[in-house]
PDB file of N, CA and C in Angstrom:
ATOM      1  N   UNK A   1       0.850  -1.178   0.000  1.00  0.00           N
ATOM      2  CA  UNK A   1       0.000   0.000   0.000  1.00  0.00           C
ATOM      3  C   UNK A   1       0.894   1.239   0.000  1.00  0.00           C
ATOM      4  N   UNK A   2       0.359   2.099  -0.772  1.00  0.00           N
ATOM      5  CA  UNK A   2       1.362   3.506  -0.923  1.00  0.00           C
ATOM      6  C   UNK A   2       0.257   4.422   0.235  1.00  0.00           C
ATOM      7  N   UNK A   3       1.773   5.326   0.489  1.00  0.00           N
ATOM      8  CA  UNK A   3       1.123   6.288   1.599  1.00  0.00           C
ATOM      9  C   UNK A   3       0.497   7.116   0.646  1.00  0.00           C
ATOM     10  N   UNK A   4      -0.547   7.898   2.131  1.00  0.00           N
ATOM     11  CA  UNK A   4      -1.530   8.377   1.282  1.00  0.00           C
ATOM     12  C   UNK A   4      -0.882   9.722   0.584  1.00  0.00           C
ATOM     13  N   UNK A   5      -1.510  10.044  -0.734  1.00  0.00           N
ATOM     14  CA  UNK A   5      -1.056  11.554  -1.028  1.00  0.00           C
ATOM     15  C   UNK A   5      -1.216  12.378  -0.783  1.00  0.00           C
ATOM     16  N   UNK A   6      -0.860  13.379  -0.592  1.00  0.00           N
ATOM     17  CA  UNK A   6      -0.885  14.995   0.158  1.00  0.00           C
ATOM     18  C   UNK A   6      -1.347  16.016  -1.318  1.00  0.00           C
ATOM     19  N   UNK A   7      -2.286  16.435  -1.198  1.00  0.00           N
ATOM     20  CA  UNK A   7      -3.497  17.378  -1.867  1.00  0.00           C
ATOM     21  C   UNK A   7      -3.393  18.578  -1.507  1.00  0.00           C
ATOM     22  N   UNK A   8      -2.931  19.641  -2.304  1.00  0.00           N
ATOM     23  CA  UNK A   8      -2.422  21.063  -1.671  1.00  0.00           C
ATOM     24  C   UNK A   8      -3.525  21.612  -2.181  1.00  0.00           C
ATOM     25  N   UNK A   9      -4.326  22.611  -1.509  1.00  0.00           N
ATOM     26  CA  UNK A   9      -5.564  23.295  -1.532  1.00  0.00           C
ATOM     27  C   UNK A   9      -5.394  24.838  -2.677  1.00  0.00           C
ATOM     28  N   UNK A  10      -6.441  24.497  -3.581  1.00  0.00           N
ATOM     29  CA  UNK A  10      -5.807  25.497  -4.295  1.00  0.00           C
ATOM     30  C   UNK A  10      -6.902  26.993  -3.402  1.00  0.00           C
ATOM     31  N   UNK A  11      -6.456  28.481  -4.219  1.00  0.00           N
ATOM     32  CA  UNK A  11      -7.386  29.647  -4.082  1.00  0.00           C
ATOM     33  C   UNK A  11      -8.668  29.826  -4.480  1.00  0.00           C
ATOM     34  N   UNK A  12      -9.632  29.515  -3.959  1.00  0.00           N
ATOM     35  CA  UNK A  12     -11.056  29.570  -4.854  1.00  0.00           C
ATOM     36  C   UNK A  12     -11.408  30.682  -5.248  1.00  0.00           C
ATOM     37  N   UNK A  13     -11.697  31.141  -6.671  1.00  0.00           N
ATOM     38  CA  UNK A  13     -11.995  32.242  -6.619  1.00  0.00           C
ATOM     39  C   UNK A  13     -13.616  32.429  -7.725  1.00  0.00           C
ATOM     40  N   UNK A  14     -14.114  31.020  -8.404  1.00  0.00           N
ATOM     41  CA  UNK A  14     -14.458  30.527  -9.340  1.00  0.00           C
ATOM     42  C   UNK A  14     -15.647  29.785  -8.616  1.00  0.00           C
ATOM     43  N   UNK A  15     -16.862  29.927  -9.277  1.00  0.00           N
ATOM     44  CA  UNK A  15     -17.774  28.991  -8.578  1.00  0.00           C
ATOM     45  C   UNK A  15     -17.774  27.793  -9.528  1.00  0.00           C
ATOM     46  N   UNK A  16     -17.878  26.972  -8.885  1.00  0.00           N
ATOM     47  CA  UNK A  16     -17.971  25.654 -10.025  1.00  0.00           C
ATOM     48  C   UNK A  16     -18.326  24.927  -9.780  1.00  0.00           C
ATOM     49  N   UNK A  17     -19.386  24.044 -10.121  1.00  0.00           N
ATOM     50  CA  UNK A  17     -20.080  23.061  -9.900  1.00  0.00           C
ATOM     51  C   UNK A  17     -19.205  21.675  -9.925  1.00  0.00           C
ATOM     52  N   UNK A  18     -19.545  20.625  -8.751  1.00  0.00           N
ATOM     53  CA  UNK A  18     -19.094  19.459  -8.658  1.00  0.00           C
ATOM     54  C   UNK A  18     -19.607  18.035  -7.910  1.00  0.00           C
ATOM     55  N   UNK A  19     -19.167  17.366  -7.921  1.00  0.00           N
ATOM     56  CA  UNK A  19     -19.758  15.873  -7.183  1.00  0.00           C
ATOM     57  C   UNK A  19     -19.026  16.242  -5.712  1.00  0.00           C
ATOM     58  N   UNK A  20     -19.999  16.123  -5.092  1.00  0.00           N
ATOM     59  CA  UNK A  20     -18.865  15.828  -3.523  1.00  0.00           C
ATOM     60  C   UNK A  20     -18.391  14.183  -3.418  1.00  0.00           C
ATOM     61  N   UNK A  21     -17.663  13.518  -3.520  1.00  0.00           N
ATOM     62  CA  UNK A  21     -17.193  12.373  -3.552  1.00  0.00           C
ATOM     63  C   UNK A  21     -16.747  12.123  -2.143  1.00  0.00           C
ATOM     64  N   UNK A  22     -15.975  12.651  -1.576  1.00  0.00           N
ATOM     65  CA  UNK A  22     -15.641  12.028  -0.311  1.00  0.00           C
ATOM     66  C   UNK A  22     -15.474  13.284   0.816  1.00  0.00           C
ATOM     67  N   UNK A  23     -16.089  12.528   1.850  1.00  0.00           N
ATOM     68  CA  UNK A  23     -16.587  13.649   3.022  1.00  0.00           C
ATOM     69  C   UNK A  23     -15.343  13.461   4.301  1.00  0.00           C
ATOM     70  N   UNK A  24     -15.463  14.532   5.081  1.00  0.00           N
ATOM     71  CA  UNK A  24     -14.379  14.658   6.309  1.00  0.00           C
ATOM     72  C   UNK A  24     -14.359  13.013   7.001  1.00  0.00           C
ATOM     73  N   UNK A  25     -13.020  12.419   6.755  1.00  0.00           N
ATOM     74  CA  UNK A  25     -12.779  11.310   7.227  1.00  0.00           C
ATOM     75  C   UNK A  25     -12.869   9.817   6.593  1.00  0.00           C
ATOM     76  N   UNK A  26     -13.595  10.371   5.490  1.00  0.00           N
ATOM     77  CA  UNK A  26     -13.309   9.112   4.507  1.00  0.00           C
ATOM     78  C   UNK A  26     -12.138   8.825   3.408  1.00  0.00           C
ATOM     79  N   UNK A  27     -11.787   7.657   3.173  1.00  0.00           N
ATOM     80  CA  UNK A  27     -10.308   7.077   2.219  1.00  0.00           C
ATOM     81  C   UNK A  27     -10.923   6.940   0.827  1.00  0.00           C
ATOM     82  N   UNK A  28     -10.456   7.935   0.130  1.00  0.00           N
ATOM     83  CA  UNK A  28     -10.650   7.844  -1.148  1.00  0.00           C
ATOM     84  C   UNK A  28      -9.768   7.447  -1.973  1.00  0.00           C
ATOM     85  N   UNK A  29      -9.803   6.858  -3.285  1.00  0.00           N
ATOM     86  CA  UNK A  29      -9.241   6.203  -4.162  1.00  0.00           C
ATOM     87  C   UNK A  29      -9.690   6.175  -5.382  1.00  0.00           C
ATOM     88  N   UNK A  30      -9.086   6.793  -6.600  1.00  0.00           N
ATOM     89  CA  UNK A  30      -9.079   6.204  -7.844  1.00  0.00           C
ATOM     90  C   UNK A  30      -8.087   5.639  -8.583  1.00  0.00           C
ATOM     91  N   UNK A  31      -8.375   4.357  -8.922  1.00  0.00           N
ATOM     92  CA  UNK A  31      -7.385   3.415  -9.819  1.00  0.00           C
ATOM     93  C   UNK A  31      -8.322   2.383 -10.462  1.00  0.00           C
ATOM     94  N   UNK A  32      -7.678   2.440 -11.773  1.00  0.00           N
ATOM     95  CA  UNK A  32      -8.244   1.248 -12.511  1.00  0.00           C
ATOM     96  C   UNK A  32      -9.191   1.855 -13.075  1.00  0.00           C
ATOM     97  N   UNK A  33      -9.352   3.095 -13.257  1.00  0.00           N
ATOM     98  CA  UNK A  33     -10.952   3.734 -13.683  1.00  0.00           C
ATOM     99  C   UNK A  33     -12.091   4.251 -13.135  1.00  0.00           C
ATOM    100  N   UNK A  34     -11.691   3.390 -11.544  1.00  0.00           N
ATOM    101  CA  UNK A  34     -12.750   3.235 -10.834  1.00  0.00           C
ATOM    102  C   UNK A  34     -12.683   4.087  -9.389  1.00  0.00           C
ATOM    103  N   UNK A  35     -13.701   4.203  -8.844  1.00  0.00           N
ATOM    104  CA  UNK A  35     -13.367   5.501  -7.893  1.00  0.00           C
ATOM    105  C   UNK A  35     -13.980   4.560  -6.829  1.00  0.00           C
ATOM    106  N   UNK A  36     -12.500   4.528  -5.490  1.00  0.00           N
ATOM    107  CA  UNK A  36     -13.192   4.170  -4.356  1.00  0.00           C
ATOM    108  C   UNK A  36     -13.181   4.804  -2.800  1.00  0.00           C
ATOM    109  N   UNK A  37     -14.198   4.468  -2.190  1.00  0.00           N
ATOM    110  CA  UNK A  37     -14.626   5.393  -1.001  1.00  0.00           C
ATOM    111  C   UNK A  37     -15.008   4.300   0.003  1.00  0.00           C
ATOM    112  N   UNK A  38     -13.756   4.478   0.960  1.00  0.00           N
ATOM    113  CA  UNK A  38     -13.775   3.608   2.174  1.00  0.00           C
ATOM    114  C   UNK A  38     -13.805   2.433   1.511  1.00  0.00           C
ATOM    115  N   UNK A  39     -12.957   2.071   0.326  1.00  0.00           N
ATOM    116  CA  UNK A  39     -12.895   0.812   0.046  1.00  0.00           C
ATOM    117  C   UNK A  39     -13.689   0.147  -0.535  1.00  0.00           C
ATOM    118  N   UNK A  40     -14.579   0.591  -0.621  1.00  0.00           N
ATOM    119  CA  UNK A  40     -16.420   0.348  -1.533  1.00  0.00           C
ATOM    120  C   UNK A  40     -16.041   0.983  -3.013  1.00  0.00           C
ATOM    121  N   UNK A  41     -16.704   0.136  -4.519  1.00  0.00           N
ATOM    122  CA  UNK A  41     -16.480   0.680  -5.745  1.00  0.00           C
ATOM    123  C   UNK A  41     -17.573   1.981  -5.274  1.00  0.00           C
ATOM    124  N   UNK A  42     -17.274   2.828  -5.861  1.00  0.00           N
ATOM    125  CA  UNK A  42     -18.813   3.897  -5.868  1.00  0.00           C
ATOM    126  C   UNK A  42     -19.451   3.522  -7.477  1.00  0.00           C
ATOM    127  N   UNK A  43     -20.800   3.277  -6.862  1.00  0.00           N
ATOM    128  CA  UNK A  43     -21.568   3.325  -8.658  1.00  0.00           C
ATOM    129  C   UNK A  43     -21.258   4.681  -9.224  1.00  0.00           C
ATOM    130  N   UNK A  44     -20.926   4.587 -10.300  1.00  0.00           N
ATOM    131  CA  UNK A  44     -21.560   5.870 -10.960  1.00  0.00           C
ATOM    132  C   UNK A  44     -22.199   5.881 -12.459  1.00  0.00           C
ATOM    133  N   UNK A  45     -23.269   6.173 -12.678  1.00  0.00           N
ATOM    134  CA  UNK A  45     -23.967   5.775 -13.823  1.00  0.00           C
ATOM    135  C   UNK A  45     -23.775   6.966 -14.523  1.00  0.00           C
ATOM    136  N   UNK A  46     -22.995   7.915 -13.847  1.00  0.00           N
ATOM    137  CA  UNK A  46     -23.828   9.736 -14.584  1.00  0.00           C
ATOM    138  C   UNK A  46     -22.254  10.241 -14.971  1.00  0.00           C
ATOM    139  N   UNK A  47     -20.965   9.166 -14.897  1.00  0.00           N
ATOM    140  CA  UNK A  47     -20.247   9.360 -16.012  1.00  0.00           C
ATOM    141  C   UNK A  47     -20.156   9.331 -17.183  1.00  0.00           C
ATOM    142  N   UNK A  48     -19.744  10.052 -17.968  1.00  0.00           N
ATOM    143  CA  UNK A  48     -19.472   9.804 -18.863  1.00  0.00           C
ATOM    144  C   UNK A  48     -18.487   8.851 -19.916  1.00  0.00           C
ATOM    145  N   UNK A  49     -17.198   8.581 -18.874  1.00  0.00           N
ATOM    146  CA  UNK A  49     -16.459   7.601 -19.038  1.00  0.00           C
ATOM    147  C   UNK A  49     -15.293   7.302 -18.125  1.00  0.00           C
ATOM    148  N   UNK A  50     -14.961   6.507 -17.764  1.00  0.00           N
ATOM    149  CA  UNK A  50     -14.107   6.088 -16.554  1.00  0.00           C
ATOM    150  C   UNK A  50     -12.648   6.984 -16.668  1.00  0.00           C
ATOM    151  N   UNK A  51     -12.250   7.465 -15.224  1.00  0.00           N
ATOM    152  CA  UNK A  51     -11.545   7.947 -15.270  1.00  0.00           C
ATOM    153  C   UNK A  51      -9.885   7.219 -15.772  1.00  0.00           C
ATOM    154  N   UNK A  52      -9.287   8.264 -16.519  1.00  0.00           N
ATOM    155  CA  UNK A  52      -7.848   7.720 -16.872  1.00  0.00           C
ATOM    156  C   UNK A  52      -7.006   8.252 -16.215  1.00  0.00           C
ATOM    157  N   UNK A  53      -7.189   8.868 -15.249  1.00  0.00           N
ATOM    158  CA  UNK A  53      -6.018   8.902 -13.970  1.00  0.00           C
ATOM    159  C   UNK A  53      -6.362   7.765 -12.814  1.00  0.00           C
ATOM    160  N   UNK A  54      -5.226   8.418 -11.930  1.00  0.00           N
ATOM    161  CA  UNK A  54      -5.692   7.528 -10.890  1.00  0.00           C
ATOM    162  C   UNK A  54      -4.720   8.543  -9.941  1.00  0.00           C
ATOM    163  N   UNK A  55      -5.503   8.669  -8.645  1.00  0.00           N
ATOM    164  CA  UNK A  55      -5.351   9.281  -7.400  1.00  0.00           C
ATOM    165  C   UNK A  55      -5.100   8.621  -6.196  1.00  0.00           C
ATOM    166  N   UNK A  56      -3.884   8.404  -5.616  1.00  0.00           N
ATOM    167  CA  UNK A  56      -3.183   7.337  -4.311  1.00  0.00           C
ATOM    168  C   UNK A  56      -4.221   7.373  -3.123  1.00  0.00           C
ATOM    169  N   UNK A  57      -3.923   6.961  -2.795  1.00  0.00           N
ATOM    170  CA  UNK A  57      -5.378   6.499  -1.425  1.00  0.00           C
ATOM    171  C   UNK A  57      -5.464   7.914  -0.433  1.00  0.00           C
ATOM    172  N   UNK A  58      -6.148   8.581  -0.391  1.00  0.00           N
ATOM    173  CA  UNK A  58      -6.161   9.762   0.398  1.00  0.00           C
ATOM    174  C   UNK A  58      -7.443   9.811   1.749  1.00  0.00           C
ATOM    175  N   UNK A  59      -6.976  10.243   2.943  1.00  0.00           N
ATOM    176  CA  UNK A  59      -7.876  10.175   3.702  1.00  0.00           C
ATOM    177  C   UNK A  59      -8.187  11.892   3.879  1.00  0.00           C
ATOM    178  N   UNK A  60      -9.459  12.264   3.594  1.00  0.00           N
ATOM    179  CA  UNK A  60      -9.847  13.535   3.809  1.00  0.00           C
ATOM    180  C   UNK A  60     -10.157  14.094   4.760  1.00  0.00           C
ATOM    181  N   UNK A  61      -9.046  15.173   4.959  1.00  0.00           N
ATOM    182  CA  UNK A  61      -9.542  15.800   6.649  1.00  0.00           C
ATOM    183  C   UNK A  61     -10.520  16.329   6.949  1.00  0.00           C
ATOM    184  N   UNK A  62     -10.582  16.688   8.474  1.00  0.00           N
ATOM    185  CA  UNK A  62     -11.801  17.715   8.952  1.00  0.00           C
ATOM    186  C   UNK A  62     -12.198  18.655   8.015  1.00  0.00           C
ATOM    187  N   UNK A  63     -13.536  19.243   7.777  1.00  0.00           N
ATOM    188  CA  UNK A  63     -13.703  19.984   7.474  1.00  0.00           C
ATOM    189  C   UNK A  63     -13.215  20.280   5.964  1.00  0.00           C
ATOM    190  N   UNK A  64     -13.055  19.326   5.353  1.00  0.00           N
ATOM    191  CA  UNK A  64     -12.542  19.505   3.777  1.00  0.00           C
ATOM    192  C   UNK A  64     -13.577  18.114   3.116  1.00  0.00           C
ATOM    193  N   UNK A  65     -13.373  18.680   2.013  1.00  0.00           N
ATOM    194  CA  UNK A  65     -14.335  17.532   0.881  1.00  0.00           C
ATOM    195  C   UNK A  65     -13.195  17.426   0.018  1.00  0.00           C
ATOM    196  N   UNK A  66     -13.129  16.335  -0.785  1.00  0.00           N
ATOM    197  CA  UNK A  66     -13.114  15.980  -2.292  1.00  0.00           C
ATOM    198  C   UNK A  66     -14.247  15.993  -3.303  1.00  0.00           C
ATOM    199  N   UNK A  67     -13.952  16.482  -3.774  1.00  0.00           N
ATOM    200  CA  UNK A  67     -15.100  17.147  -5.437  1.00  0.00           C
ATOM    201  C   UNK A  67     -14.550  15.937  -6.710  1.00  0.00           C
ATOM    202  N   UNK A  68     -15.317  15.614  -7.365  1.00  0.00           N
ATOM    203  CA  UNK A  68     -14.824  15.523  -8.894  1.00  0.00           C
ATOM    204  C   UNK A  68     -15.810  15.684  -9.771  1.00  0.00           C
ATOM    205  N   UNK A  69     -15.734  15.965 -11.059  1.00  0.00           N
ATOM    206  CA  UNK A  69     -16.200  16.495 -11.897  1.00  0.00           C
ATOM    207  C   UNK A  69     -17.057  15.260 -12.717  1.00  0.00           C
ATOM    208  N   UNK A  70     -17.724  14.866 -12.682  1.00  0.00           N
ATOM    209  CA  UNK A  70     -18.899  14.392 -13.968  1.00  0.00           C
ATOM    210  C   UNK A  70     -17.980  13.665 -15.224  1.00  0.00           C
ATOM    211  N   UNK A  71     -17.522  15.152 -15.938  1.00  0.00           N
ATOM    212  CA  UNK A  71     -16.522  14.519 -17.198  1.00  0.00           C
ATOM    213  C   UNK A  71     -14.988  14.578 -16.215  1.00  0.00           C
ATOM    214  N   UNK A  72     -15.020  13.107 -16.004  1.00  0.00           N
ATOM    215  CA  UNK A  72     -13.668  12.763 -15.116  1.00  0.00           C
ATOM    216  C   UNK A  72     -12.433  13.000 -15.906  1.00  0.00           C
ATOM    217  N   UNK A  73     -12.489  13.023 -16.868  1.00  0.00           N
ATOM    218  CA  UNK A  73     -11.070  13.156 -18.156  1.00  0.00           C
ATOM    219  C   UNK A  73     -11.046  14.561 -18.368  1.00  0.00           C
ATOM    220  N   UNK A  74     -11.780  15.653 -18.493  1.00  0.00           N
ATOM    221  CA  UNK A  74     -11.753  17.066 -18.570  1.00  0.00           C
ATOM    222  C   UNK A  74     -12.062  17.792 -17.494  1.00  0.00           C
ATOM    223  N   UNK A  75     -11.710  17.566 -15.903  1.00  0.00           N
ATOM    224  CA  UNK A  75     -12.347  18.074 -14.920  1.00  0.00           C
ATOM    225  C   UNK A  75     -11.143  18.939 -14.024  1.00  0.00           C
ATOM    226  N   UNK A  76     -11.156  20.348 -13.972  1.00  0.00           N
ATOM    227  CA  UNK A  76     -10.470  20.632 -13.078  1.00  0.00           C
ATOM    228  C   UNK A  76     -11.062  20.108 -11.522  1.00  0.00           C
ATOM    229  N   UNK A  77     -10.274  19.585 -10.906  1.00  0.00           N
ATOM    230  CA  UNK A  77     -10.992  19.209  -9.613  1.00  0.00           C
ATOM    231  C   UNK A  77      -9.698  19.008  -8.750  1.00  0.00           C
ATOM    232  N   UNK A  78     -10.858  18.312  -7.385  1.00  0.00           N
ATOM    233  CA  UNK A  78      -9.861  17.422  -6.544  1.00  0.00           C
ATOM    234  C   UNK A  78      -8.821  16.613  -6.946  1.00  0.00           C
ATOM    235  N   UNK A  79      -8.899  16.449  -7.905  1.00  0.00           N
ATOM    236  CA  UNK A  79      -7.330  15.304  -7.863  1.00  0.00           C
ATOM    237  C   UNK A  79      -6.678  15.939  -8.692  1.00  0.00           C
ATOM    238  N   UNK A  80      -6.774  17.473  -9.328  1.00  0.00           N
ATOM    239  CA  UNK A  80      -5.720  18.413  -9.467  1.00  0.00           C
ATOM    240  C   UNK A  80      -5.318  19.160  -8.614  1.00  0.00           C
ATOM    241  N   UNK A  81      -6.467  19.779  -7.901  1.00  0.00           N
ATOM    242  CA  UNK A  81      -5.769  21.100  -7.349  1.00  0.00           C
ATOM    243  C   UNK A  81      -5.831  20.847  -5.282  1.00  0.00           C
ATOM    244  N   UNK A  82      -6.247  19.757  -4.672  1.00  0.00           N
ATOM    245  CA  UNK A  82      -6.387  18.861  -3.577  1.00  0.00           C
ATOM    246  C   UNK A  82      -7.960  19.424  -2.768  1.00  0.00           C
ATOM    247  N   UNK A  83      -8.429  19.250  -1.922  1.00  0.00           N
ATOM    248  CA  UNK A  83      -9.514  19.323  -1.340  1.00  0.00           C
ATOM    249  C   UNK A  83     -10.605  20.764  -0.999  1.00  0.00           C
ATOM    250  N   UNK A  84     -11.582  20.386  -1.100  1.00  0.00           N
ATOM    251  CA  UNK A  84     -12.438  21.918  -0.639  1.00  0.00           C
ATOM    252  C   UNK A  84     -12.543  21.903   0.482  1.00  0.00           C
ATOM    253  N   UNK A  85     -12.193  23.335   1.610  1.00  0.00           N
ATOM    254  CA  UNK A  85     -12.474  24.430   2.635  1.00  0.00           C
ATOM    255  C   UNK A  85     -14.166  23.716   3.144  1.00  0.00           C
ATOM    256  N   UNK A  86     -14.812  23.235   3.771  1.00  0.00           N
ATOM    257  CA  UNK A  86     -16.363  23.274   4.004  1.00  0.00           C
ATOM    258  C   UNK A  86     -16.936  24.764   3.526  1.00  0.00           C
ATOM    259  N   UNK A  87     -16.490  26.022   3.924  1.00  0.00           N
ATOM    260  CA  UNK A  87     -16.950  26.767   4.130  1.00  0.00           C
ATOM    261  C   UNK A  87     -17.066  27.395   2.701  1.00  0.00           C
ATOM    262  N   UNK A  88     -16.334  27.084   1.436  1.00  0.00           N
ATOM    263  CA  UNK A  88     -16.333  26.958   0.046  1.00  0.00           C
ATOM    264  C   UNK A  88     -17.539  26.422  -0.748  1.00  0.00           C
ATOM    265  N   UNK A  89     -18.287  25.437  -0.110  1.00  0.00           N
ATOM    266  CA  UNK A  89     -19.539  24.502  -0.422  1.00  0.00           C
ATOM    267  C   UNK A  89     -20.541  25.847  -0.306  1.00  0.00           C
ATOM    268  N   UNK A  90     -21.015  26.128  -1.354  1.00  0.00           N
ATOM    269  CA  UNK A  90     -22.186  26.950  -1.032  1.00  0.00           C
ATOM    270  C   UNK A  90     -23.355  26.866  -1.308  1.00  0.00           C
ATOM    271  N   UNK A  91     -23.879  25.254  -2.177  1.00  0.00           N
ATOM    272  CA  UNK A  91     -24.917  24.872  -1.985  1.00  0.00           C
ATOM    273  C   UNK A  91     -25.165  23.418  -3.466  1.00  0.00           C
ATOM    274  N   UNK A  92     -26.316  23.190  -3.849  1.00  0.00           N
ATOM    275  CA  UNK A  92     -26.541  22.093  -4.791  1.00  0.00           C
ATOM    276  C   UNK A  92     -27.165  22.388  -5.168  1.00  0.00           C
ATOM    277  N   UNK A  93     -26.026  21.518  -6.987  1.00  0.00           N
ATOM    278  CA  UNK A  93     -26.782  21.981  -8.341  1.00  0.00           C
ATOM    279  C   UNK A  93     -28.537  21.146  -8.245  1.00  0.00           C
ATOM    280  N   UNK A  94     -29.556  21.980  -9.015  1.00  0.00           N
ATOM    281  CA  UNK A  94     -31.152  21.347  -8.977  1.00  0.00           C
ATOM    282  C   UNK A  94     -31.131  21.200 -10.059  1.00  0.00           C
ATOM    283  N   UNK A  95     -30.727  21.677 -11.027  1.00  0.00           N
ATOM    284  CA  UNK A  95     -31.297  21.656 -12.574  1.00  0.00           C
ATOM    285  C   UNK A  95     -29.809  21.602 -13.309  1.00  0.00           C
ATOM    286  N   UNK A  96     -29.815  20.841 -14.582  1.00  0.00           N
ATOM    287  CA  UNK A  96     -28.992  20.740 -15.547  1.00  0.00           C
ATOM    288  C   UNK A  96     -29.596  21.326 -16.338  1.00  0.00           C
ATOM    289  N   UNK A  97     -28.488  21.855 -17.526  1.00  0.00           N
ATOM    290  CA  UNK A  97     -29.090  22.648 -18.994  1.00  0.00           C
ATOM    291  C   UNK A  97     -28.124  22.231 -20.122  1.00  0.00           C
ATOM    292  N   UNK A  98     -27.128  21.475 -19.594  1.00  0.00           N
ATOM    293  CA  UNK A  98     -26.232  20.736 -20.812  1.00  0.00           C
ATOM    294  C   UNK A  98     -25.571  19.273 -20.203  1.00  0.00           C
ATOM    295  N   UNK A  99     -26.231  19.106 -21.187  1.00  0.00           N
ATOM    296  CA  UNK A  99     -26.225  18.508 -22.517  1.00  0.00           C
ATOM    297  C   UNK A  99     -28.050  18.857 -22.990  1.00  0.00           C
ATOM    298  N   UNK A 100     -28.275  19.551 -23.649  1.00  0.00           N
ATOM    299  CA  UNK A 100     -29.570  19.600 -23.842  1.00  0.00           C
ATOM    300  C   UNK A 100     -30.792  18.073 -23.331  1.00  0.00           C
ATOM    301  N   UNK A 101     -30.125  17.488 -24.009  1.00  0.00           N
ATOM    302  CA  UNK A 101     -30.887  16.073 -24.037  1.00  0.00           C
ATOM    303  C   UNK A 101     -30.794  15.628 -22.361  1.00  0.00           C
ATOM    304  N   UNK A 102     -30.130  16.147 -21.708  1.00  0.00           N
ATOM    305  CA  UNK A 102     -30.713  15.477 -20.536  1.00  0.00           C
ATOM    306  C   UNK A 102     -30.629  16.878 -19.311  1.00  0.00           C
ATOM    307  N   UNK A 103     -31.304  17.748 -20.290  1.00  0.00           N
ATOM    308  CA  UNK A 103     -31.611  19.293 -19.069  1.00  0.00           C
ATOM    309  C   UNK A 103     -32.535  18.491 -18.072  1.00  0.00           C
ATOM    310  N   UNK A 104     -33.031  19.275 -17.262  1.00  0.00           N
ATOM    311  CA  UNK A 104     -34.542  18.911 -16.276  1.00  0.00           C
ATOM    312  C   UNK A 104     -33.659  19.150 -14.646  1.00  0.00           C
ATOM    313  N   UNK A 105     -34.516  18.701 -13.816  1.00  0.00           N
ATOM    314  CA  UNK A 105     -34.210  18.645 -12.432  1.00  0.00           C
ATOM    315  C   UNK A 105     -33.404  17.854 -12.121  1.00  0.00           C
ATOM    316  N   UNK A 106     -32.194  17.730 -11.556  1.00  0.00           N
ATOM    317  CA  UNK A 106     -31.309  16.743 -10.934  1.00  0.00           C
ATOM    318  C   UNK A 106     -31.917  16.274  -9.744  1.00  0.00           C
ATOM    319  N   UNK A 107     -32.532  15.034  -9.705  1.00  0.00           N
ATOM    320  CA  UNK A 107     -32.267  14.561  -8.710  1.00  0.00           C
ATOM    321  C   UNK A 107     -31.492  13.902  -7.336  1.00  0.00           C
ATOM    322  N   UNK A 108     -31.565  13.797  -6.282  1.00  0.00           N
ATOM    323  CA  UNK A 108     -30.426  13.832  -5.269  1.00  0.00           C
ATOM    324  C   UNK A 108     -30.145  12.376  -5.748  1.00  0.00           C
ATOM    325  N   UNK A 109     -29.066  12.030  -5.529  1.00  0.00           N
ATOM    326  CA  UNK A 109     -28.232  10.628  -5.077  1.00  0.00           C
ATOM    327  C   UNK A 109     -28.419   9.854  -3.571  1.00  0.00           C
ATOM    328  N   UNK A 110     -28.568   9.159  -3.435  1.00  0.00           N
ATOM    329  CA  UNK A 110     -28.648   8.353  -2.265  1.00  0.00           C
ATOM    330  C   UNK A 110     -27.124   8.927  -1.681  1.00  0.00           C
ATOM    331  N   UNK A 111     -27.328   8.429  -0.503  1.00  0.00           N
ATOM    332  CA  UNK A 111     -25.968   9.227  -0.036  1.00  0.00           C
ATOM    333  C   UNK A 111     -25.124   7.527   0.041  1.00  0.00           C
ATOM    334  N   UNK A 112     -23.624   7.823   0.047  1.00  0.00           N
ATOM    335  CA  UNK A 112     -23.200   6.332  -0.323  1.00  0.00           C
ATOM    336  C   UNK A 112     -21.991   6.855   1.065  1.00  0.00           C
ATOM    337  N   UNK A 113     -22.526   6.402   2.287  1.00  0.00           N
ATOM    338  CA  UNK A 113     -21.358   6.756   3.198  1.00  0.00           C
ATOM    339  C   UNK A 113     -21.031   5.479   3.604  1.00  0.00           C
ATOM    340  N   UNK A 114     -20.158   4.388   3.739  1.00  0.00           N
ATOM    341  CA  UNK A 114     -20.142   3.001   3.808  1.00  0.00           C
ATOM    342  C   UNK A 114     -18.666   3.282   4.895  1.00  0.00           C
ATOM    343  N   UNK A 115     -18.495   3.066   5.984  1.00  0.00           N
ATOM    344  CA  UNK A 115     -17.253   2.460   6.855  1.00  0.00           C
ATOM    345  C   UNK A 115     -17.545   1.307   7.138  1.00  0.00           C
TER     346      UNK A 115
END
């Protein structure tokens, strides 16, 4: 097992919409394509295509999230620029408008917190 990686917090200055993927205290992981949380695959149906990086096992501190982006291959995010501030979170997307074909209301996700 490789130690975990160290995620340097970038300046927010940009609002930007994202997935919260992993919450204060959970071990996140992507390899193989596949994104895991506390060791559990996470489903994700609302990619677009599996990620081609991969991110060393990270445990997320207090008060910080990991984000990733939807289009995992074009996403500035967490596993570029390292974790979000809580106090940065300023609320959730309700509605999509692109890709035309699947605008409408976003519905919530089950929450997937598994230790």
């Amino acid at each position: 097992m490789l130690p975990p990686q160290v995620l340097e917090e970038r300046n927010f200055r940009d609002d930007l919409i994202k997935r919260v993927i992993g919450l204060p205290g959970d071990f996140v992981e992507v390899k193989d394509g596949k994104v895991f949380v506390n060791g559990k695959v996470l489903p994700e149906n609302y990619t677009k295509e599996a990620a081609k990086y991969e991110l060393n096992f990270v445990k997320v501190p207090q008060d910080r999230y990991l984000v990733l982006g939807d289009n995992r291959n074009n996403s500035s995010d967490s596993h570029v620029w390292g974790f979000v501030p809580r106090e940065k979170i300023i609320g959730r997307a309700v509605v999509r408008y692109w890709p035309p074909n699947r605008a409408g209301r976003i519905e919530p996700l089950p929450s997937y917190r598994q230790k």
